[in-house]
C-alpha atoms as a PDB file:
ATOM      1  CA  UNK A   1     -42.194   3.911  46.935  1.00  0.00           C
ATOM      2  CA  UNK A   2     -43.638   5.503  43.726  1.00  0.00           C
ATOM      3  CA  UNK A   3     -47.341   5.324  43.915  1.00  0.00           C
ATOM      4  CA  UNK A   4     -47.263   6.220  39.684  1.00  0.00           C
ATOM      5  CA  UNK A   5     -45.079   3.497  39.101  1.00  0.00           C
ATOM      6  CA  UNK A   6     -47.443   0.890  41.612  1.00  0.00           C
ATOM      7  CA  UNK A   7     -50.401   2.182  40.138  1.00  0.00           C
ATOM      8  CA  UNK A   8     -49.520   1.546  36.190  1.00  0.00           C
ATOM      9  CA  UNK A   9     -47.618  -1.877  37.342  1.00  0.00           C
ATOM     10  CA  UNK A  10     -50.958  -3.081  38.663  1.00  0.00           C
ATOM     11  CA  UNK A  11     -53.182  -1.207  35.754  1.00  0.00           C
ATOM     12  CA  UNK A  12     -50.808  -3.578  33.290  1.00  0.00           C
ATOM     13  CA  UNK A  13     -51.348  -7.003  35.260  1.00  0.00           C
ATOM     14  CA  UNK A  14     -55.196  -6.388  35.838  1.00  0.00           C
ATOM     15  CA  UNK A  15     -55.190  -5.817  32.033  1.00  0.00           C
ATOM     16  CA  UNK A  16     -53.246  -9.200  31.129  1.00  0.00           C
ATOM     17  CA  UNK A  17     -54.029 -12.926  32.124  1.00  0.00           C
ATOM     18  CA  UNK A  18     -50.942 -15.243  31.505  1.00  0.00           C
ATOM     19  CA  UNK A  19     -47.601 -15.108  33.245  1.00  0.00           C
ATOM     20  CA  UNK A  20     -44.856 -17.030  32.280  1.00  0.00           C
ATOM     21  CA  UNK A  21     -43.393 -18.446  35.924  1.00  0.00           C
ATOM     22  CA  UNK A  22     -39.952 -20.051  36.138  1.00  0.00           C
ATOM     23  CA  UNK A  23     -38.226 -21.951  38.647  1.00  0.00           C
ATOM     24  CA  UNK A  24     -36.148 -24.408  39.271  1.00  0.00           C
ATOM     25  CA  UNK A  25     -35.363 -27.485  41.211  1.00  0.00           C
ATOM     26  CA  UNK A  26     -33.901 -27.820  44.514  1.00  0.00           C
ATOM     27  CA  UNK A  27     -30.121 -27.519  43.985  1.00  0.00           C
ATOM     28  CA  UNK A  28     -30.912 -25.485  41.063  1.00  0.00           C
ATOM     29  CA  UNK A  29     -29.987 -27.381  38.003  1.00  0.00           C
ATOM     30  CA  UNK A  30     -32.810 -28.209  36.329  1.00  0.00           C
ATOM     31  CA  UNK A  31     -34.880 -24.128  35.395  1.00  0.00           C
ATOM     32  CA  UNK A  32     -38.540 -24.469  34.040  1.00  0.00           C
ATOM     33  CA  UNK A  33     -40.867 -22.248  32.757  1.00  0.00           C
ATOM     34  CA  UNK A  34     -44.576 -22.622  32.535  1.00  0.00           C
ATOM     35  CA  UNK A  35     -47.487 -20.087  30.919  1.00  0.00           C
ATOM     36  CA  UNK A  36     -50.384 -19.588  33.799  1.00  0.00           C
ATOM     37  CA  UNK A  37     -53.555 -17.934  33.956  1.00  0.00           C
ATOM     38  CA  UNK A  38     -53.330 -15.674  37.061  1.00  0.00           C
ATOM     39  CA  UNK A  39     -55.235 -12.557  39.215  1.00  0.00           C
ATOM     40  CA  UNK A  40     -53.564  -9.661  40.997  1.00  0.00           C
ATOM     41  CA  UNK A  41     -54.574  -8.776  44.423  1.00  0.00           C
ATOM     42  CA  UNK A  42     -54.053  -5.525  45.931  1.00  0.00           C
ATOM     43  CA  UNK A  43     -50.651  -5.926  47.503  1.00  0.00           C
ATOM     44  CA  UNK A  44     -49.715  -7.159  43.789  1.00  0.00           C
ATOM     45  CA  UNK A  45     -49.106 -10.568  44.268  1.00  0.00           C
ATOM     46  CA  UNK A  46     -49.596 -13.210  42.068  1.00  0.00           C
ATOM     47  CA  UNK A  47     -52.715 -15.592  42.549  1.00  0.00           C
ATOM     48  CA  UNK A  48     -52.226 -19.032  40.367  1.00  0.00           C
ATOM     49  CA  UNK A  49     -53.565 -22.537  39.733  1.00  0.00           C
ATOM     50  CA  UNK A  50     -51.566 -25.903  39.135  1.00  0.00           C
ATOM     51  CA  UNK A  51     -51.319 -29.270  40.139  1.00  0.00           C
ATOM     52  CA  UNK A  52     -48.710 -29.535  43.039  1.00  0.00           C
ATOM     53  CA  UNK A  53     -47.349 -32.598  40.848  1.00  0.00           C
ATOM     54  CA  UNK A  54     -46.394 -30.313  37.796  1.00  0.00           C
ATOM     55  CA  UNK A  55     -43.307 -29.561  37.288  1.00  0.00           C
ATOM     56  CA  UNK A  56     -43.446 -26.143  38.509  1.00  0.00           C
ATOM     57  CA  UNK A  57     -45.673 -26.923  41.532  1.00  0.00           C
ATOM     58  CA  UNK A  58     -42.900 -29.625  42.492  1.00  0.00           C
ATOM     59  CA  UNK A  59     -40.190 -27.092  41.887  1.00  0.00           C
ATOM     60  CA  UNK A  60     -42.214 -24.611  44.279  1.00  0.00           C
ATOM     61  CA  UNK A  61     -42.911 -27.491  47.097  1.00  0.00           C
ATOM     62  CA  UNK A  62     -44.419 -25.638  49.767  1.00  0.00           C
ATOM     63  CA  UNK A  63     -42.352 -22.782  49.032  1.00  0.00           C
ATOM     64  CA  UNK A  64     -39.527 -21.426  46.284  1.00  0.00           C
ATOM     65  CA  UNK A  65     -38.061 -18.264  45.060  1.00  0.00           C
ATOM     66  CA  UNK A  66     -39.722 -17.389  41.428  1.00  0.00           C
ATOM     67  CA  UNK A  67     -39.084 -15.351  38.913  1.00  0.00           C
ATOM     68  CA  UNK A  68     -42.444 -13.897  36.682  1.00  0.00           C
ATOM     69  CA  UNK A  69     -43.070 -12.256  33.259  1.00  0.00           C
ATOM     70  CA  UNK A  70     -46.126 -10.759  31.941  1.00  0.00           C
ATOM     71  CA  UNK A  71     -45.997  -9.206  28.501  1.00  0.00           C
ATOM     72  CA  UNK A  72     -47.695  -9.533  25.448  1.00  0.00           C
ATOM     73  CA  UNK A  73     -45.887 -10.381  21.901  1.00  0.00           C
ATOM     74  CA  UNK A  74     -44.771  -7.454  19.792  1.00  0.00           C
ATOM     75  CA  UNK A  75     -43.061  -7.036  16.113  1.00  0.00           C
ATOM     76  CA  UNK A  76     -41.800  -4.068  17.081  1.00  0.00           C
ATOM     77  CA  UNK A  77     -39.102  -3.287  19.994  1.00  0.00           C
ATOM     78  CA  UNK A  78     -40.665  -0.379  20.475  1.00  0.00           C
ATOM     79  CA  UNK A  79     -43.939  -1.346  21.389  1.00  0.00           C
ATOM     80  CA  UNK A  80     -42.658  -3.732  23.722  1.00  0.00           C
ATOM     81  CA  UNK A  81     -44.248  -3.702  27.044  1.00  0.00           C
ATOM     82  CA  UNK A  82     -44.032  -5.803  29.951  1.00  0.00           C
ATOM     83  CA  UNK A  83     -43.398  -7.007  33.628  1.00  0.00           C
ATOM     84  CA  UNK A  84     -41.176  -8.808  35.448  1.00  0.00           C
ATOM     85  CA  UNK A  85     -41.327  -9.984  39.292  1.00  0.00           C
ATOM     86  CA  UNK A  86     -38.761 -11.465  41.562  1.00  0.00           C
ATOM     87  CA  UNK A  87     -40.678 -13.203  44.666  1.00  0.00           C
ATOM     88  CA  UNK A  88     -40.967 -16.644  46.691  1.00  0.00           C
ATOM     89  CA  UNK A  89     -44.023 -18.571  45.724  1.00  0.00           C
ATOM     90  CA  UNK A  90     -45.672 -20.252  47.853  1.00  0.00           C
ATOM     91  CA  UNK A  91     -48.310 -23.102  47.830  1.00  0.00           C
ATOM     92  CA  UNK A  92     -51.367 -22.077  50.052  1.00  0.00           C
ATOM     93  CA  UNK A  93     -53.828 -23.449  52.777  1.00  0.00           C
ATOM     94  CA  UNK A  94     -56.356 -22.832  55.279  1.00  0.00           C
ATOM     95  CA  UNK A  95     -57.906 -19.129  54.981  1.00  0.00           C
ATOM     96  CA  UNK A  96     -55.101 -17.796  52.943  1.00  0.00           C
ATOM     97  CA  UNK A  97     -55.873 -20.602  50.261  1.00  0.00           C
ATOM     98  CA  UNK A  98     -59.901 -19.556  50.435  1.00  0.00           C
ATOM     99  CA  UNK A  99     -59.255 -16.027  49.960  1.00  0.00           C
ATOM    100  CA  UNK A 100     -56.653 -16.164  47.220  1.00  0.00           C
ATOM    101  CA  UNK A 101     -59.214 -19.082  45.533  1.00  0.00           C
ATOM    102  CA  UNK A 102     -61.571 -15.960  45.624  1.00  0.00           C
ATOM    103  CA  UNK A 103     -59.243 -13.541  44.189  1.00  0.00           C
ATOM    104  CA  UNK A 104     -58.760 -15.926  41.238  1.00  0.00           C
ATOM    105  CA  UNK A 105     -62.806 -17.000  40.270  1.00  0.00           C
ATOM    106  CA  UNK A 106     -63.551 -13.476  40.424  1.00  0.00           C
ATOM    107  CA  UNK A 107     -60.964 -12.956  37.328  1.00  0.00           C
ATOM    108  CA  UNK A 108     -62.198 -16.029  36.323  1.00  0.00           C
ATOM    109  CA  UNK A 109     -65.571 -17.093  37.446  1.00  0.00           C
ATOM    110  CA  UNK A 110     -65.028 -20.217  34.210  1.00  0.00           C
ATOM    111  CA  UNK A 111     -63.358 -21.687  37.101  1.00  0.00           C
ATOM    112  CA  UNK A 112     -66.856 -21.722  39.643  1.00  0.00           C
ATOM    113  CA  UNK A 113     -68.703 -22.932  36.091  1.00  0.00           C
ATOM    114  CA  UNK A 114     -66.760 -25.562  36.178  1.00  0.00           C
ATOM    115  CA  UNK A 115     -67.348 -26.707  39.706  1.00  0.00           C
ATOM    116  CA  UNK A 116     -70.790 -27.802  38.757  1.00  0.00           C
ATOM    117  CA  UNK A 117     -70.054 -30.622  36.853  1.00  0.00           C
ATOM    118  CA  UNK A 118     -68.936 -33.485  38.895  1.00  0.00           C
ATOM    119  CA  UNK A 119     -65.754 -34.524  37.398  1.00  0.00           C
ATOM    120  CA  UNK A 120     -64.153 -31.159  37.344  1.00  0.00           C
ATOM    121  CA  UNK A 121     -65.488 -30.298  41.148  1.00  0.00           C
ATOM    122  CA  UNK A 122     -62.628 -32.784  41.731  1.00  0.00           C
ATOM    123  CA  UNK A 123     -60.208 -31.885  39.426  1.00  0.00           C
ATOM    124  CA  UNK A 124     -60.867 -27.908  41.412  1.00  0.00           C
ATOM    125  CA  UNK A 125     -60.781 -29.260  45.097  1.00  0.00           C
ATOM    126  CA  UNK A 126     -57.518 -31.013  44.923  1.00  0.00           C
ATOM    127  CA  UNK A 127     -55.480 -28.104  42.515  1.00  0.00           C
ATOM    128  CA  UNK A 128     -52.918 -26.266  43.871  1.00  0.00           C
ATOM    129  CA  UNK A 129     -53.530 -22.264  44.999  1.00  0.00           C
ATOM    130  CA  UNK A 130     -49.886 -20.641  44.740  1.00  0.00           C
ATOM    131  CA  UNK A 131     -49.542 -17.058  45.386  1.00  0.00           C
ATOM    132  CA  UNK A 132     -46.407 -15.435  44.423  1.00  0.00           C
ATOM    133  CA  UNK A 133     -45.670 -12.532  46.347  1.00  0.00           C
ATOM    134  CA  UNK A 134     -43.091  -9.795  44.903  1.00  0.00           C
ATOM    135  CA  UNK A 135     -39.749  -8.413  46.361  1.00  0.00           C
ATOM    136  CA  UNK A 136     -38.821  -6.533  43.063  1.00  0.00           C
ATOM    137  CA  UNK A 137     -40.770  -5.419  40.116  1.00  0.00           C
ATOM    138  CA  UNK A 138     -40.056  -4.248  36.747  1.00  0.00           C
ATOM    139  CA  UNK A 139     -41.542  -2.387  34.443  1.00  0.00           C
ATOM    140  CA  UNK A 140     -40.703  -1.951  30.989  1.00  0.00           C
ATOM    141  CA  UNK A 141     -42.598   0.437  28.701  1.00  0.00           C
ATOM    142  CA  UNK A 142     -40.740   0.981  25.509  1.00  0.00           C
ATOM    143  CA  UNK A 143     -43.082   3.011  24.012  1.00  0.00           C
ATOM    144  CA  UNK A 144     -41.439   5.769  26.426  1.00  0.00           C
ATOM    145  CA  UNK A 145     -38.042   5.688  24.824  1.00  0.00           C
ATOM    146  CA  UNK A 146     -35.282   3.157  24.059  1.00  0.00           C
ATOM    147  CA  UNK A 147     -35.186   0.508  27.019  1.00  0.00           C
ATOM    148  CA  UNK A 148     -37.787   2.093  29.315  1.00  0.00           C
ATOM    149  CA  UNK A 149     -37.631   0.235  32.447  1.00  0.00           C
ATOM    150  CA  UNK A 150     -38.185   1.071  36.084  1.00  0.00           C
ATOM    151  CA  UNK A 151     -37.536  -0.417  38.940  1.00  0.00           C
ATOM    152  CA  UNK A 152     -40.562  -0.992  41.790  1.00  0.00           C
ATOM    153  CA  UNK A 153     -38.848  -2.200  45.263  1.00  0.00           C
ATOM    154  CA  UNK A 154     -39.846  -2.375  47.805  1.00  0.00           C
ATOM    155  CA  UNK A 155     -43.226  -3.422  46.299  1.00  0.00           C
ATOM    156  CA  UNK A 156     -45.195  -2.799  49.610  1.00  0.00           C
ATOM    157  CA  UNK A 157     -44.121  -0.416  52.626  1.00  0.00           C
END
């Protein structure tokens, strides 16, 4: 595995917040994207929140093959920058769903402001924690010549 290549993958998603996520339905005919707020851990998987009755979170059930993009929007093609991650998401529990929660407030601590107040402590308990755990990564970095992309995989040894 190239450690430069991991190391500037996860410099790029610790320096971004939304991810578009698509997936689709069992039996595959019906694709859907959705914008998320999300936190990287250290094995560079994907830590996000949604209601397991969204479209997405029904898509994902308890668990679904994904495919992510993180990038920012650019007038230029060659500034354009970005991620993109092939991976099974998966909707989490127990331990696993504490730790990942932790992962996420700590890029986010709104989320433990809003636990205070009664009506969103509710709203918090019963969300969905998904984690979306790579196969493949991509990286493309423009800026280093005309379609700059490399290829991460495996993402962890």
């Amino acid at each position: 595995m190239n450690d430069l290549l991991r190391d500037r993958v996860a410099d790029y998603l610790r320096a971004h917040h939304t991810m578009t996520i698509a997936t689709t339905a069992p039996g595959g005919n019906e694709p859907h994207a959705a914008a998320v707020f999300y936190a990287v851990d250290h094995d560079l998987r994907l830590v996000f929140l949604s209601k397991p009755t969204s479209i997405h979170g029904t898509h994902i059930g308890v668990a679904a093959p994904v495919a992510v993009t993180v990038t920012e929007d650019c007038e230029d093609w060659e500034m354009i920058q970005g991620v993109q991650v092939w991976g099974e998401a998966e909707l989490l529990s127990g331990v696993a769903k504490a730790g990942a929660f932790a992962v996420y407030v700590k890029r986010f601590p709104f989320v433990r402001d809003l636990m205070v107040h009664h009506a969103m402590a509710a709203l918090i308990r019963d969300i969905g924690v998904y984690r979306v755990t790579p196969r493949r990564v991509a990286f493309t970095d423009n800026t280093t010549g005309v379609f700059g992309r490399e290829m991460l995989e495996p993402v962890t040894e």
